[in-house]
PDB file of N, CA and C in Angstrom:
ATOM      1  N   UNK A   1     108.968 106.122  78.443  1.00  0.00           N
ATOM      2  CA  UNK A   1     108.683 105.785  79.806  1.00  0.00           C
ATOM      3  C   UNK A   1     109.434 104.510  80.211  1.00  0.00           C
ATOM      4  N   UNK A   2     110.117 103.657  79.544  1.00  0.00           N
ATOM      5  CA  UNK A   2     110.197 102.351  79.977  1.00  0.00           C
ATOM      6  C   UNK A   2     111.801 102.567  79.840  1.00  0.00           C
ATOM      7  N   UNK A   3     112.551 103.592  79.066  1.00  0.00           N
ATOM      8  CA  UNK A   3     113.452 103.803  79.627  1.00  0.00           C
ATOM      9  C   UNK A   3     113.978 104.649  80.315  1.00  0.00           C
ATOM     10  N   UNK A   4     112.916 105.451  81.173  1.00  0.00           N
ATOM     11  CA  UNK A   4     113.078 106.042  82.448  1.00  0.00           C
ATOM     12  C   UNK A   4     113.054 104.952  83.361  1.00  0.00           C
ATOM     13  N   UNK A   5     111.947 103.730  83.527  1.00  0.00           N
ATOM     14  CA  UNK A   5     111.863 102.912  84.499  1.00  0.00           C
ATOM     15  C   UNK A   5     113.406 101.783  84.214  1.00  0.00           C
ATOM     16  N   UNK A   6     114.083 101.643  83.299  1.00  0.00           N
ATOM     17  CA  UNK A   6     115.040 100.980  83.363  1.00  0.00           C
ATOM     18  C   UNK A   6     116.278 101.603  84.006  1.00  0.00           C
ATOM     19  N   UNK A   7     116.109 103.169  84.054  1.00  0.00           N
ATOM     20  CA  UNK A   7     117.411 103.811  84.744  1.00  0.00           C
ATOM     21  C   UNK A   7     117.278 103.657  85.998  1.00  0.00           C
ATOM     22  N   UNK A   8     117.674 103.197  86.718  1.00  0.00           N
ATOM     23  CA  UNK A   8     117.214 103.131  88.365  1.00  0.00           C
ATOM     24  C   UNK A   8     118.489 103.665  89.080  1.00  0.00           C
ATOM     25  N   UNK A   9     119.728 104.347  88.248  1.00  0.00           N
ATOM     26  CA  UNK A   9     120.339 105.210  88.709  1.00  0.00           C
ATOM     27  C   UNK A   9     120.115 106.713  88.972  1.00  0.00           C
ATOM     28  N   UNK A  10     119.384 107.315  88.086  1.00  0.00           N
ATOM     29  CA  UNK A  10     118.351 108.581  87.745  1.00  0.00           C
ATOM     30  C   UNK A  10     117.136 108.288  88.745  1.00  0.00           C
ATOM     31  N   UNK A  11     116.769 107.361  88.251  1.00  0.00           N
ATOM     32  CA  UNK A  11     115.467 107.614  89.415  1.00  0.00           C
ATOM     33  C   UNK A  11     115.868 106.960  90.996  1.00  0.00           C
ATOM     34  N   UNK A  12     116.327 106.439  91.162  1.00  0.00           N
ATOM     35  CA  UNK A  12     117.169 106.619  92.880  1.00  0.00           C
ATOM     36  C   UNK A  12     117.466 108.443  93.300  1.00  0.00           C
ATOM     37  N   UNK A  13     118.050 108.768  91.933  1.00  0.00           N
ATOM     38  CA  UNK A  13     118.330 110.205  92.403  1.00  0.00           C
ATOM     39  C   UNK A  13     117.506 111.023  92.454  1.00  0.00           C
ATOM     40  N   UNK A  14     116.657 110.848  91.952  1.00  0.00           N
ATOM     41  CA  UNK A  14     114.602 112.100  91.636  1.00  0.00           C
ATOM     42  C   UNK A  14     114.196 111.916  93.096  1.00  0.00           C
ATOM     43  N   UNK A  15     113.957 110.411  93.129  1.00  0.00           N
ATOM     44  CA  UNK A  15     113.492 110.252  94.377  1.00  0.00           C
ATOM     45  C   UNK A  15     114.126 110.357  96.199  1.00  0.00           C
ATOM     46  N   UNK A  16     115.788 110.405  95.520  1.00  0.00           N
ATOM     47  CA  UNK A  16     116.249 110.828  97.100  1.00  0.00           C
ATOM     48  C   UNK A  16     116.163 112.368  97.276  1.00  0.00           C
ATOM     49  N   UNK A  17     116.251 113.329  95.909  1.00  0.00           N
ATOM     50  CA  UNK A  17     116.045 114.760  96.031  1.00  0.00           C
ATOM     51  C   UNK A  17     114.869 114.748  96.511  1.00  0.00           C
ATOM     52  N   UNK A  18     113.211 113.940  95.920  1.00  0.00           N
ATOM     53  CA  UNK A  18     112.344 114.218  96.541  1.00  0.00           C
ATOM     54  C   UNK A  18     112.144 114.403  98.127  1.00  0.00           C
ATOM     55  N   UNK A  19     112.831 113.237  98.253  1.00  0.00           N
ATOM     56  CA  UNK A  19     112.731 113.055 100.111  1.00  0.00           C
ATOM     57  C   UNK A  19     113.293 114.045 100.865  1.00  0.00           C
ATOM     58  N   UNK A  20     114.979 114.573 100.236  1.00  0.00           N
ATOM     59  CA  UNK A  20     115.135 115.564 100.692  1.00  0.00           C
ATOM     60  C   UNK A  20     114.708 116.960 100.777  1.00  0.00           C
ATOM     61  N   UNK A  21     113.927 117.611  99.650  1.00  0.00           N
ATOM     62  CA  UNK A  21     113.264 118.272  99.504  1.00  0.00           C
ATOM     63  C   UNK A  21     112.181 118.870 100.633  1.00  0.00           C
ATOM     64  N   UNK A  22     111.055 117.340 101.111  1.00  0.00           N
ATOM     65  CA  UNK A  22     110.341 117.666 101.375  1.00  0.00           C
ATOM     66  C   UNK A  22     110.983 117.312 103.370  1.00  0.00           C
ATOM     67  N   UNK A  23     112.181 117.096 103.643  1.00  0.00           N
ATOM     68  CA  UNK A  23     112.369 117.264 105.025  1.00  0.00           C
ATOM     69  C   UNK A  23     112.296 115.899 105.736  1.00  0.00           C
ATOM     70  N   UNK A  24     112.657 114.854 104.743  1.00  0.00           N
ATOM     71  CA  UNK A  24     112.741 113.172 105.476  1.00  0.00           C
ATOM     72  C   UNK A  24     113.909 113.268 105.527  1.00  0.00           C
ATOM     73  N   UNK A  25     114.374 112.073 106.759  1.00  0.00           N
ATOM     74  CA  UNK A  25     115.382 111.777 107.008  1.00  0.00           C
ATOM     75  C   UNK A  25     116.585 111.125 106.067  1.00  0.00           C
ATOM     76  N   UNK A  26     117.393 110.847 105.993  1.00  0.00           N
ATOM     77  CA  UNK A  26     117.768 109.762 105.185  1.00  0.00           C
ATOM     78  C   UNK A  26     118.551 108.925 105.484  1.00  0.00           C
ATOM     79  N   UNK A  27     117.736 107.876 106.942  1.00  0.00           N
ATOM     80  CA  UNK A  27     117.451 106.856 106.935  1.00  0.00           C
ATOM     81  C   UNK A  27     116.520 106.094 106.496  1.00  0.00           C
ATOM     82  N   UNK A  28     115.589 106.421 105.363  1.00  0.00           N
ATOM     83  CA  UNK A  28     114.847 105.837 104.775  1.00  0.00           C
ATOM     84  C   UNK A  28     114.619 105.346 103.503  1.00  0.00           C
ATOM     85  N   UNK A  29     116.269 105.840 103.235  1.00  0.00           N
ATOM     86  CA  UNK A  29     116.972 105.380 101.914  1.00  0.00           C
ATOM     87  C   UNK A  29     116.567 103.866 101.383  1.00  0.00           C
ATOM     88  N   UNK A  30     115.865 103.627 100.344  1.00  0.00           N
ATOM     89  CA  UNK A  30     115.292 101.658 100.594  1.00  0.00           C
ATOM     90  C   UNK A  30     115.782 101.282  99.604  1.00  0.00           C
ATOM     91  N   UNK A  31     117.350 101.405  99.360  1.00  0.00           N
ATOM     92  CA  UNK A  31     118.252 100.445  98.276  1.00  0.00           C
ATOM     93  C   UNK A  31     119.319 100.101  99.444  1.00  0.00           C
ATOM     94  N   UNK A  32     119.716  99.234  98.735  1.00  0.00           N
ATOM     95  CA  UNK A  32     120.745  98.135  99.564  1.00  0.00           C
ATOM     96  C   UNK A  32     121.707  98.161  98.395  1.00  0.00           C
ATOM     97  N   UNK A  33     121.593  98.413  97.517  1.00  0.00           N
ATOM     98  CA  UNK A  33     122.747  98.382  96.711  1.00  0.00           C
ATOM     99  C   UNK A  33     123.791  99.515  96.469  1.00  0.00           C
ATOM    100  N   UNK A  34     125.014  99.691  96.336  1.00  0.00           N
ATOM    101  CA  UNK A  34     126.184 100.547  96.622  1.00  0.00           C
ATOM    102  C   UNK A  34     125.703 101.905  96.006  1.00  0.00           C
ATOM    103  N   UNK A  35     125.508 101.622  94.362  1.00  0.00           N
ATOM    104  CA  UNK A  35     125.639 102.648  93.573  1.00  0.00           C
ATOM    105  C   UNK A  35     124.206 103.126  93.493  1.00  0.00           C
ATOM    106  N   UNK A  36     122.841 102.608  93.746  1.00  0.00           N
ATOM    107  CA  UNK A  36     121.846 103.164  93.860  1.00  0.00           C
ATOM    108  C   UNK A  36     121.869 103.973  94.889  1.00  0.00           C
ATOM    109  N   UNK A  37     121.877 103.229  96.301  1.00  0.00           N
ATOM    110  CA  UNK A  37     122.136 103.953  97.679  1.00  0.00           C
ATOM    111  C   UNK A  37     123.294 105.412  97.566  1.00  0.00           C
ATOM    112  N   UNK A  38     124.052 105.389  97.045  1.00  0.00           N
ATOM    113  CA  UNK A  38     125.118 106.481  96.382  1.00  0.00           C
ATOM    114  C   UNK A  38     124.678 107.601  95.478  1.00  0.00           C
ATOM    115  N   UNK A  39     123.305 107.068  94.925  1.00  0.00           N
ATOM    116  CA  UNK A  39     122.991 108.452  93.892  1.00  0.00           C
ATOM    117  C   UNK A  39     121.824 109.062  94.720  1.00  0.00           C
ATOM    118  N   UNK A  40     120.769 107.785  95.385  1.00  0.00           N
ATOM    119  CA  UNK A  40     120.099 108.289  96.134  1.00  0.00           C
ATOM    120  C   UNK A  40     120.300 109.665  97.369  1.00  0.00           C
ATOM    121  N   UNK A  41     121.538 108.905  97.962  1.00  0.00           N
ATOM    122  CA  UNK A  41     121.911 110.126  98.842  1.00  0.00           C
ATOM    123  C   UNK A  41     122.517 111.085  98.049  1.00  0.00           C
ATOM    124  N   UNK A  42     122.676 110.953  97.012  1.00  0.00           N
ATOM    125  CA  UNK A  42     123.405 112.744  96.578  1.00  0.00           C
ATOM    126  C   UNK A  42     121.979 113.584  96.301  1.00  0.00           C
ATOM    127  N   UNK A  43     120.815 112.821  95.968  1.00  0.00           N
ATOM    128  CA  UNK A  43     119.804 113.423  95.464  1.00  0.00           C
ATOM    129  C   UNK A  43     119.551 113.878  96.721  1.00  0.00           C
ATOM    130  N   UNK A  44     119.128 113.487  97.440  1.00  0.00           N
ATOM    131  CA  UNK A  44     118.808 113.781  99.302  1.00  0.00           C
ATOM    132  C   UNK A  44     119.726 114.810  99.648  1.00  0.00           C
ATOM    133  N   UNK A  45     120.851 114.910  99.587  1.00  0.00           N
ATOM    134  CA  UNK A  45     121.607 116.388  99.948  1.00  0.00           C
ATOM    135  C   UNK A  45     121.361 117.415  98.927  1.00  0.00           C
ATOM    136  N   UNK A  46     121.067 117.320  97.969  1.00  0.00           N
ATOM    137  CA  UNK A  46     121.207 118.105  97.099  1.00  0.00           C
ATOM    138  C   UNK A  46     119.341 118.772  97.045  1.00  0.00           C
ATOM    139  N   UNK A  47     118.811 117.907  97.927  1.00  0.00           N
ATOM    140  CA  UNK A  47     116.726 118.093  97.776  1.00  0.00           C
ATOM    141  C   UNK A  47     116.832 118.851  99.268  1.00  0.00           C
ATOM    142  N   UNK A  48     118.287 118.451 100.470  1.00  0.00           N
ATOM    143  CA  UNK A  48     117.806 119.096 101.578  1.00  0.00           C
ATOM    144  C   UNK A  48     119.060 120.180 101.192  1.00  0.00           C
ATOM    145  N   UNK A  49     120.061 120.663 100.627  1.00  0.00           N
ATOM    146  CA  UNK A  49     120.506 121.734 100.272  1.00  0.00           C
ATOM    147  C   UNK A  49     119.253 122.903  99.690  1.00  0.00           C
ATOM    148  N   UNK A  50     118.703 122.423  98.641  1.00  0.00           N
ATOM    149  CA  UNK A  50     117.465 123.312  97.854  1.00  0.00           C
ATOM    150  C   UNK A  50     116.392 123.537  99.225  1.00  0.00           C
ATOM    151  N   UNK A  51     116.067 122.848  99.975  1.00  0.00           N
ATOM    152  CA  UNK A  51     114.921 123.193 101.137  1.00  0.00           C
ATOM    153  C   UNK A  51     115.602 124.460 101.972  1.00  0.00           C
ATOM    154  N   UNK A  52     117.552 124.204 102.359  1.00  0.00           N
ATOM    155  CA  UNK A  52     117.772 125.130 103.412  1.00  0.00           C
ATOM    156  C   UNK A  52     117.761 126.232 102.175  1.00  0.00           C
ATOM    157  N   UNK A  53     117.936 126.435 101.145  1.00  0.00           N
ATOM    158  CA  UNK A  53     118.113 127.968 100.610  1.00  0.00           C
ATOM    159  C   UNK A  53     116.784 128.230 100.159  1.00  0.00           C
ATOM    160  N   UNK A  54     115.389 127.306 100.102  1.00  0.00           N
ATOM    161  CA  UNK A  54     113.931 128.133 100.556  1.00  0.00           C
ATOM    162  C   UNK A  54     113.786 127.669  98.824  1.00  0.00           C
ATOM    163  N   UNK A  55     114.215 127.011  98.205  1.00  0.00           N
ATOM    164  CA  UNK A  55     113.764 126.539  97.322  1.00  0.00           C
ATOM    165  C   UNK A  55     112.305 124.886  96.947  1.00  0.00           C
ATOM    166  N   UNK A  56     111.577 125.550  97.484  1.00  0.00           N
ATOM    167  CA  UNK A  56     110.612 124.499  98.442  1.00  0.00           C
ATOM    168  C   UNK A  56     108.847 125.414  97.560  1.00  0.00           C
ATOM    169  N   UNK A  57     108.212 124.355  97.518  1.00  0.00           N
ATOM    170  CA  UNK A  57     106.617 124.679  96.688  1.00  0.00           C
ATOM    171  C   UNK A  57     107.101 125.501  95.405  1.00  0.00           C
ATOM    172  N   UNK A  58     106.358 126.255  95.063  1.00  0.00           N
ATOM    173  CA  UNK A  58     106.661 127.253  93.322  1.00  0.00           C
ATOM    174  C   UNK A  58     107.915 127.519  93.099  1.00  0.00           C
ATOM    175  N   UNK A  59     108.913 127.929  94.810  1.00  0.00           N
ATOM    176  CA  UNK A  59     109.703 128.427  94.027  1.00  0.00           C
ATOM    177  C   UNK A  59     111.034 127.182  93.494  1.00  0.00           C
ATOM    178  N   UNK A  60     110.538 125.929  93.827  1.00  0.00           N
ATOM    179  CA  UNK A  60     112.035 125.115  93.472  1.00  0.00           C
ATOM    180  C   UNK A  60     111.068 124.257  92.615  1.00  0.00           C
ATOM    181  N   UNK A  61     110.085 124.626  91.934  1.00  0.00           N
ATOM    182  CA  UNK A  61     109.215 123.316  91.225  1.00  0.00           C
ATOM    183  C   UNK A  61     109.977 123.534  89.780  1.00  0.00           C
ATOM    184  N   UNK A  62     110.744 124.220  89.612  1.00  0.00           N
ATOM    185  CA  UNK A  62     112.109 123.643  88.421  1.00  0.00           C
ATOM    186  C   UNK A  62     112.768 122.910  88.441  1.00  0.00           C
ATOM    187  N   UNK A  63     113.342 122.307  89.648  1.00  0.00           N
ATOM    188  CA  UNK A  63     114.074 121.362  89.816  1.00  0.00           C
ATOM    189  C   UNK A  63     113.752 120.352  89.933  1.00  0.00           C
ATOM    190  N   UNK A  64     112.608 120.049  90.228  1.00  0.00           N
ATOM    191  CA  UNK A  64     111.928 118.789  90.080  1.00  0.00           C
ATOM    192  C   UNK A  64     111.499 118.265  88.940  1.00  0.00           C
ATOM    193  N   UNK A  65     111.949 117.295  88.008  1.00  0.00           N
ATOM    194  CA  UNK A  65     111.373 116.508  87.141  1.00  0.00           C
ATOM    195  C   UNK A  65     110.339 115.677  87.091  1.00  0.00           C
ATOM    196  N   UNK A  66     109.575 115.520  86.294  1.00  0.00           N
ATOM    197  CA  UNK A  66     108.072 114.989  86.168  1.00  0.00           C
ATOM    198  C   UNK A  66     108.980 113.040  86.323  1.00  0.00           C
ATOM    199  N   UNK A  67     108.143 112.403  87.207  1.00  0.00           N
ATOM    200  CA  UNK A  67     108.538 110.849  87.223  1.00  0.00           C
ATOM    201  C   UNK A  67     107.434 110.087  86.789  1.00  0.00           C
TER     202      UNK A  67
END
Protein backbone atom coordinates (compact mmCIF):
# COMPACT_ATOMS: atom_id res chain seq x y z
CA UNK A 1 0.00 0.00 0.00
CA UNK A 2 2.60 2.62 0.67
CA UNK A 3 4.02 2.00 -2.56
CA UNK A 4 0.92 2.57 -4.35
CA UNK A 5 0.59 5.90 -2.29
CA UNK A 6 4.20 6.88 -3.35
CA UNK A 7 3.32 6.48 -7.17
CA UNK A 8 1.37 9.56 -7.73
CA UNK A 9 1.96 9.02 -11.41
CA UNK A 10 -0.42 5.77 -11.44
CA UNK A 11 -2.66 7.12 -9.16
CA UNK A 12 -3.20 10.63 -10.97
CA UNK A 13 -4.08 8.16 -13.71
CA UNK A 14 -6.86 5.70 -11.63
CA UNK A 15 -8.22 8.73 -10.57
CA UNK A 16 -8.50 10.86 -13.84
CA UNK A 17 -10.03 7.48 -15.54
CA UNK A 18 -12.29 7.55 -12.51
CA UNK A 19 -13.60 11.02 -13.24
CA UNK A 20 -13.81 10.25 -16.67
CA UNK A 21 -15.64 7.28 -16.36
CA UNK A 22 -18.21 8.54 -14.31
CA UNK A 23 -18.97 11.86 -16.75
CA UNK A 24 -16.88 14.91 -14.92
CA UNK A 25 -15.49 17.42 -16.66
CA UNK A 26 -11.89 17.80 -16.85
CA UNK A 27 -11.62 20.93 -15.52
CA UNK A 28 -11.36 19.53 -12.29
CA UNK A 29 -8.11 18.09 -12.83
CA UNK A 30 -6.39 19.23 -9.08
CA UNK A 31 -2.57 18.82 -10.01
CA UNK A 32 -0.64 21.72 -11.06
CA UNK A 33 2.16 19.80 -11.90
CA UNK A 34 3.16 18.94 -15.75
CA UNK A 35 3.57 15.22 -15.57
CA UNK A 36 0.84 14.43 -12.99
CA UNK A 37 -1.70 16.79 -14.80
CA UNK A 38 -0.44 14.72 -18.12
CA UNK A 39 -1.25 11.22 -16.81
CA UNK A 40 -4.26 12.47 -15.15
CA UNK A 41 -5.76 13.61 -18.38
CA UNK A 42 -4.87 10.50 -20.31
CA UNK A 43 -6.72 8.59 -17.55
CA UNK A 44 -9.82 11.02 -18.13
CA UNK A 45 -9.89 10.31 -21.94
CA UNK A 46 -9.31 7.01 -21.72
CA UNK A 47 -12.41 6.73 -18.43
CA UNK A 48 -14.58 9.08 -20.97
CA UNK A 49 -13.54 6.88 -24.13
CA UNK A 50 -14.74 3.53 -21.92
CA UNK A 51 -18.19 5.59 -20.85
CA UNK A 52 -18.86 6.52 -24.82
CA UNK A 53 -18.44 2.66 -25.82
CA UNK A 54 -21.02 1.77 -22.64
CA UNK A 55 -18.34 0.39 -20.66
CA UNK A 56 -19.85 1.98 -17.42
CA UNK A 57 -21.29 -0.14 -13.89
CA UNK A 58 -20.58 -4.29 -14.34
CA UNK A 59 -19.79 -4.00 -17.56
CA UNK A 60 -16.32 -1.84 -17.38
CA UNK A 61 -15.72 -2.84 -13.52
CA UNK A 62 -12.46 -4.61 -15.11
CA UNK A 63 -10.92 -1.75 -15.80
CA UNK A 64 -11.03 -0.27 -12.78
CA UNK A 65 -8.40 -1.06 -10.21
CA UNK A 66 -9.01 -1.38 -6.52
CA UNK A 67 -7.20 2.17 -4.90
Amino acid sequence: MKRQKRDMNSRAFDRGYQAGVSGRSSDICPHADDGHRQNWMSGWREGRSDQWDGLTGVSGVHKIRAI
